[in-house]
Protein backbone atom coordinates (compact mmCIF):
# COMPACT_ATOMS: atom_id res chain seq x y z
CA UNK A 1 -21.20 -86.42 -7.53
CA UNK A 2 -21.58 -85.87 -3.69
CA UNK A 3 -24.84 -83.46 -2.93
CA UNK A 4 -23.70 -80.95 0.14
CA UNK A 5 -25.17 -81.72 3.13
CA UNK A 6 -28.17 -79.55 4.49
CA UNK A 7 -26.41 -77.82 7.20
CA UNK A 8 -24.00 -76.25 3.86
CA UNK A 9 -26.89 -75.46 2.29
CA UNK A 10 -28.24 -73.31 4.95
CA UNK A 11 -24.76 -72.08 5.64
CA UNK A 12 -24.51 -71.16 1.69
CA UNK A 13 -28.64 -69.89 1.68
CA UNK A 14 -28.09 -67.21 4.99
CA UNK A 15 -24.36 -65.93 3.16
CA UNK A 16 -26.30 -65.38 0.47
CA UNK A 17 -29.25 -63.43 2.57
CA UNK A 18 -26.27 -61.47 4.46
CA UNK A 19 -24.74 -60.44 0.72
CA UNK A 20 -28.18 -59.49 -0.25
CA UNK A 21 -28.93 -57.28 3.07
CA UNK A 22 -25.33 -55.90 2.84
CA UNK A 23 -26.45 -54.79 -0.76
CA UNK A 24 -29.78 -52.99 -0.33
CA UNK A 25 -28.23 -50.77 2.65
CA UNK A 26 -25.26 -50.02 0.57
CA UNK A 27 -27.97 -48.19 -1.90
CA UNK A 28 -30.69 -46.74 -0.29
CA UNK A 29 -30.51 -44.24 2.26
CA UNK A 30 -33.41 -45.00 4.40
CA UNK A 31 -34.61 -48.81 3.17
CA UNK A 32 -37.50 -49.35 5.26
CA UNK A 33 -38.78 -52.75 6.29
CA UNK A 34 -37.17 -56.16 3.56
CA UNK A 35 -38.35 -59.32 3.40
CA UNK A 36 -35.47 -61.45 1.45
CA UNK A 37 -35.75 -65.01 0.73
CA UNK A 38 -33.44 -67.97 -0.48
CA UNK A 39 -35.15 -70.71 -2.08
CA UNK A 40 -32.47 -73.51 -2.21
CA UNK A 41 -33.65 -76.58 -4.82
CA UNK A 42 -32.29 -79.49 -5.84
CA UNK A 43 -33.51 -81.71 -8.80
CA UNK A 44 -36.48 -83.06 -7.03
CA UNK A 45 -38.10 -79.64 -6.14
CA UNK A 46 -37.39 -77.42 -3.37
CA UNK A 47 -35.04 -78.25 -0.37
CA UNK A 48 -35.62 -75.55 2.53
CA UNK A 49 -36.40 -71.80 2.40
CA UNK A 50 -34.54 -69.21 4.32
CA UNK A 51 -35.79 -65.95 4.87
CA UNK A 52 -34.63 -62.87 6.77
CA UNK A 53 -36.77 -59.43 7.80
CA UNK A 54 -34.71 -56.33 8.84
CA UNK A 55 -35.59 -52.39 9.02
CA UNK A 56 -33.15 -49.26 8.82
CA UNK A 57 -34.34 -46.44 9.74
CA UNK A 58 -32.13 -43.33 9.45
């Protein structure tokens, strides 16, 4: 079995940060400051970390 390349990985870890952000807003009214992160792993341990900061304030 073919691993995906990096590059999908990062594509697939920041989708997966926008789904998260898109989630949070959707519920709260006034969020504040979030600090999300992606850990993306493969057998061997971890492979890269993505994270993304945002603020909404209403």
């Amino acid at each position: 079995m073919e691993l995906p390349s990096v590059e999908a990985m990062q594509e697939e870890a920041a989708y997966s940060l926008a789904d998260m952000a898109k989630e949070t807003v959707a519920r709260t009214s006034n969020c504040g400051r979030r600090r999300m992160a992606i850990e993306v792993r493969d057998d061997n341990g971890p492979v890269m970390k993505a994270l993304f900061t945002f603020e909404v304030d209403r």
